[in-house]
N, C-alpha and C. Protein backbone atom coordinates (compact mmCIF):
# COMPACT_ATOMS: atom_id res chain seq x y z
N UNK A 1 25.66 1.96 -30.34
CA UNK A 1 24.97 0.75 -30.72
C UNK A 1 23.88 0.41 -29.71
N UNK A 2 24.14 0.25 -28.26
CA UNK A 2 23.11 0.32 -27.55
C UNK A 2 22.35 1.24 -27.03
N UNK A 3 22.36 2.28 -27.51
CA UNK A 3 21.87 3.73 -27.65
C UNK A 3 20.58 3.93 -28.67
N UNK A 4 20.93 3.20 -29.26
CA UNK A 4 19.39 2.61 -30.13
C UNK A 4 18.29 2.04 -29.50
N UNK A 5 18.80 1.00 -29.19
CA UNK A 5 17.87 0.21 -28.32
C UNK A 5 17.40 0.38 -26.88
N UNK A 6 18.04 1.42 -26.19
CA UNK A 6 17.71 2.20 -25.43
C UNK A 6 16.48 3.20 -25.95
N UNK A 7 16.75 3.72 -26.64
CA UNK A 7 15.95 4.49 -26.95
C UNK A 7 14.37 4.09 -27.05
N UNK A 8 14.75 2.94 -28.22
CA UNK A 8 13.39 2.13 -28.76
C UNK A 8 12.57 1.74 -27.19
N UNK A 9 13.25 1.34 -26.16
CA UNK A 9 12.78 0.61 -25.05
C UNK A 9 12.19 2.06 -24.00
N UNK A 10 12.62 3.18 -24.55
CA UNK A 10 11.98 4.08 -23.74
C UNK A 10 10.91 4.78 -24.22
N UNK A 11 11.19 4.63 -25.93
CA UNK A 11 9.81 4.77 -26.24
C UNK A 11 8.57 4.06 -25.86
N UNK A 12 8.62 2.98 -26.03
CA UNK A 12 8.12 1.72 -25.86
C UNK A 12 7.30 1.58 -24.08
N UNK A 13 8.05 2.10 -22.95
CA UNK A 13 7.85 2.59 -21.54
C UNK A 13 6.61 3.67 -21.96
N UNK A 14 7.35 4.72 -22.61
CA UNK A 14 6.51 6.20 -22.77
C UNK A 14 4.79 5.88 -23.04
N UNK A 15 4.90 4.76 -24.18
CA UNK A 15 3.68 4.18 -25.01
C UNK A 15 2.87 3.28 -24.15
N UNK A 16 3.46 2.52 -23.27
CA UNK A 16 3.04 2.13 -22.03
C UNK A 16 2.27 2.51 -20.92
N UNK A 17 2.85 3.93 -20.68
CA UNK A 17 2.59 4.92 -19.56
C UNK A 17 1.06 5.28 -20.10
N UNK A 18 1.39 5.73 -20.82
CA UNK A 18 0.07 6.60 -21.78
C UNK A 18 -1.23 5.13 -21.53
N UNK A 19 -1.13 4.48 -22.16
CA UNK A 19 -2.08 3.52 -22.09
C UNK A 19 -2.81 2.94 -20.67
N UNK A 20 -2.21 2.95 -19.86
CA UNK A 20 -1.66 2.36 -18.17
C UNK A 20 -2.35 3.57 -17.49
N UNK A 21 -3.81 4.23 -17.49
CA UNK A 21 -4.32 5.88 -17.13
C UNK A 21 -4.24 5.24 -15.61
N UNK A 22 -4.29 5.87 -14.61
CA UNK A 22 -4.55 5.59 -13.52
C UNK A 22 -5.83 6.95 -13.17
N UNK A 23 -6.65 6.05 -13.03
CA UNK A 23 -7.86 6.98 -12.54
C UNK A 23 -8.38 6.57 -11.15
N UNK A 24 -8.16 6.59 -9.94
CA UNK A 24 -8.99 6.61 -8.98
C UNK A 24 -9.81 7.66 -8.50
N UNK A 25 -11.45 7.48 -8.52
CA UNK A 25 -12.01 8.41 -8.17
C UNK A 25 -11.99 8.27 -6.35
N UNK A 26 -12.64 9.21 -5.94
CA UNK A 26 -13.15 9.44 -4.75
C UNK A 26 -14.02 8.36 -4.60
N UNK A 27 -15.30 8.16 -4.91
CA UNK A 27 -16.26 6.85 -4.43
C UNK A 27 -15.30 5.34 -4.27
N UNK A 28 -14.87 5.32 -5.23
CA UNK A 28 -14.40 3.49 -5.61
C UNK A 28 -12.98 3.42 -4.27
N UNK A 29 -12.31 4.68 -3.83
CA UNK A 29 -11.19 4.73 -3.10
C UNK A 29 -11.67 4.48 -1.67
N UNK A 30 -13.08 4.90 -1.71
CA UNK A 30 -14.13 5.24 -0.25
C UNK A 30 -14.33 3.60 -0.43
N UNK A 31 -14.97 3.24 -0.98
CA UNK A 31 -15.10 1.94 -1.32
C UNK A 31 -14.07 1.04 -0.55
N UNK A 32 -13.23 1.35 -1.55
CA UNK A 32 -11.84 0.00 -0.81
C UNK A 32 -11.46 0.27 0.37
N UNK A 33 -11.29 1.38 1.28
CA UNK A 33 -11.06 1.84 2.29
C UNK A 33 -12.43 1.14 3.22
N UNK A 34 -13.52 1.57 3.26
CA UNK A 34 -13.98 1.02 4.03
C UNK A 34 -14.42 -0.27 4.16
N UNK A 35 -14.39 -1.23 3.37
CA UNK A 35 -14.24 -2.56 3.14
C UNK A 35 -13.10 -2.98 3.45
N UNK A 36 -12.10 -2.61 3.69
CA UNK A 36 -10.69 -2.68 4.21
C UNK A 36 -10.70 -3.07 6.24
N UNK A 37 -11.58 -1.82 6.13
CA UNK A 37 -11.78 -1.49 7.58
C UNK A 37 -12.48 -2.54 8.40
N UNK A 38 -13.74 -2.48 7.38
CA UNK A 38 -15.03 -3.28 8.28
C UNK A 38 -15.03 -4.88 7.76
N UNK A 39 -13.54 -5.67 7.43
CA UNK A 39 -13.62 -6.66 7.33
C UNK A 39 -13.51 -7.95 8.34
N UNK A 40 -13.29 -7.63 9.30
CA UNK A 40 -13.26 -8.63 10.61
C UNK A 40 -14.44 -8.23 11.59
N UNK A 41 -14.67 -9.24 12.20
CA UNK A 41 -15.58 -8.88 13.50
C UNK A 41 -15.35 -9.81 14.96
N UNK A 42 -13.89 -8.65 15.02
CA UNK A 42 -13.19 -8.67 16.30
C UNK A 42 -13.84 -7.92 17.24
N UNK A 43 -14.12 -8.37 18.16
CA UNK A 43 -15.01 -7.51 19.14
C UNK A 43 -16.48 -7.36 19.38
N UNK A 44 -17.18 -8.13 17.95
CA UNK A 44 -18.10 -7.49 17.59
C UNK A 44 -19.39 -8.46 18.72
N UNK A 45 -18.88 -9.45 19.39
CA UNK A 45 -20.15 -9.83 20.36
C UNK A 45 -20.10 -9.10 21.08
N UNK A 46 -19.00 -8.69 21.92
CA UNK A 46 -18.92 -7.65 23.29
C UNK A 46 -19.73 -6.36 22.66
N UNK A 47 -19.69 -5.82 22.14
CA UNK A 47 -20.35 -4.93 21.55
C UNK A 47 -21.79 -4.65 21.48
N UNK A 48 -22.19 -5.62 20.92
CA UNK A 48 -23.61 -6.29 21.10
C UNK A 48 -24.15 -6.52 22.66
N UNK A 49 -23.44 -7.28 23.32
CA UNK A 49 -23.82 -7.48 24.72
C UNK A 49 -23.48 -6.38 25.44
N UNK A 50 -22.66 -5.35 25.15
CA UNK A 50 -22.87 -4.34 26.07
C UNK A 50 -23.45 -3.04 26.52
N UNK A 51 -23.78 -3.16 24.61
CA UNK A 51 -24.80 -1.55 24.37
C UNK A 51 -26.15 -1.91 23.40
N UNK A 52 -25.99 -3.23 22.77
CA UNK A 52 -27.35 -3.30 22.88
C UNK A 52 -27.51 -3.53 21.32
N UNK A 53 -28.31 -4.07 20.55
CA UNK A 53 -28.52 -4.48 18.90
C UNK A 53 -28.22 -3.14 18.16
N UNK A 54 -29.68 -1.92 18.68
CA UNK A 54 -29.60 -0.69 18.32
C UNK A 54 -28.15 0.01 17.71
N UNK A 55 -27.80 0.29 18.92
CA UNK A 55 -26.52 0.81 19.22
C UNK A 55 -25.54 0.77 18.08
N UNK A 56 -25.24 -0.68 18.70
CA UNK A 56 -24.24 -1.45 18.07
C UNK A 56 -23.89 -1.42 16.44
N UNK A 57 -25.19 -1.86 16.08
CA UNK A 57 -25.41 -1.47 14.54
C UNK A 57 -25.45 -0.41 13.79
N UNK A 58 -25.47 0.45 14.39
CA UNK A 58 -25.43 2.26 14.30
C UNK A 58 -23.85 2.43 14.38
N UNK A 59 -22.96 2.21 15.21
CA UNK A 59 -21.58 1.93 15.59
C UNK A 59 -20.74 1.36 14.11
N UNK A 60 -21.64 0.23 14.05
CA UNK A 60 -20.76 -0.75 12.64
C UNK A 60 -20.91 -0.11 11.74
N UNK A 61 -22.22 0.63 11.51
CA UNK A 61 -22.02 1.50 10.21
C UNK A 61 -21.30 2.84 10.46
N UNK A 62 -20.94 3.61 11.34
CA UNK A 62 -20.43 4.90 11.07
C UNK A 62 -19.11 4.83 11.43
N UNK A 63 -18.72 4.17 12.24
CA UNK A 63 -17.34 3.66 12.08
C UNK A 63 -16.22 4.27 11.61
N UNK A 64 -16.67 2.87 10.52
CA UNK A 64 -15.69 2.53 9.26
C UNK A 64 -15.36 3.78 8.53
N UNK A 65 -16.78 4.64 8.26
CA UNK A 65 -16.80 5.86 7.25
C UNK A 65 -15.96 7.52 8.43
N UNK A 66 -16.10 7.36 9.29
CA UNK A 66 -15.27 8.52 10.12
C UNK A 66 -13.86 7.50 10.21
N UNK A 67 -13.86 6.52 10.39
CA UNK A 67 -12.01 6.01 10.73
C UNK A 67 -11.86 6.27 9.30
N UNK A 68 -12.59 6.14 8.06
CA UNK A 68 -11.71 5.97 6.25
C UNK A 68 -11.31 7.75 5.78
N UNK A 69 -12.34 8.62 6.35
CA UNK A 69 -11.99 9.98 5.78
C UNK A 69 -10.74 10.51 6.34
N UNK A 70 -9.56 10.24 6.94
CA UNK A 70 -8.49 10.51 6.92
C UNK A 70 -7.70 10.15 5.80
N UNK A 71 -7.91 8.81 6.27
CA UNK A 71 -7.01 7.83 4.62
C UNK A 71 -7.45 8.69 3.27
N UNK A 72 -8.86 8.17 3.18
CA UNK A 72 -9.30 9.19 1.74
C UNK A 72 -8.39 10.41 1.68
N UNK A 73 -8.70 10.95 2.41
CA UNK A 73 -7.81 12.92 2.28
C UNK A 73 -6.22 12.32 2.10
N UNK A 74 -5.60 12.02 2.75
CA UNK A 74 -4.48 11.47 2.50
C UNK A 74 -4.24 11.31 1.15
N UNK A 75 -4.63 9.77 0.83
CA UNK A 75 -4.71 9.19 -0.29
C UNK A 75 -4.81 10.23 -1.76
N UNK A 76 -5.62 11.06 -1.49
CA UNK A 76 -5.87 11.70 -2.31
C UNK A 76 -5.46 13.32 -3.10
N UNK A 77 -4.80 13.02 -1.52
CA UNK A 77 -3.88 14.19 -1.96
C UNK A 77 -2.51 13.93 -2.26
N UNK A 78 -2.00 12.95 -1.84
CA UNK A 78 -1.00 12.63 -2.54
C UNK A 78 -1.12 12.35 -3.87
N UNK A 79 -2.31 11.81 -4.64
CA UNK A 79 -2.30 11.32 -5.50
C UNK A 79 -2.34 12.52 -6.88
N UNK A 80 -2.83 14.00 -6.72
CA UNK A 80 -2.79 14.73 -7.39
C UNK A 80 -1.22 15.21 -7.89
């Protein structure tokens, strides 16, 4: 008797699954990762005052993208 309705409820999961695609590409994962990263600016006067506008700003951008390509590879390989 509840072997029915088991059933129905796993169909019902199955029909779920299917609909529910999980697609993360590479860009949009790079995305959240480094927006993840470069969301505080702890540190970021000392920084400035010690190497200089140039520098500094060169620093904030490459960062984030050499600390995220671990995670990415990670991330992404688990995910296959």
């Amino acid at each position: 008797m509840n072997n029915g309705s088991d059933q129905s409820a796993g169909r019902e999961i199955s029909i779920e699954r299917q609909m529910l695609k999980r697609s993360l590409t590479l860009l949009p994962l790079f995305g959240i990762i480094f927006f993840t990263v470069c969301g505080g600016s702890f540190g970021i006067e000392s920084l400035f005052s010690s190497s200089g506008a140039g520098l500094a700003l060169i620093l904030i951008a490459i960062v984030p993208f050499i600390y995220s390509i671990p995670n990415i590879l990670m991330v992404r390989s688990y995910s296959r």
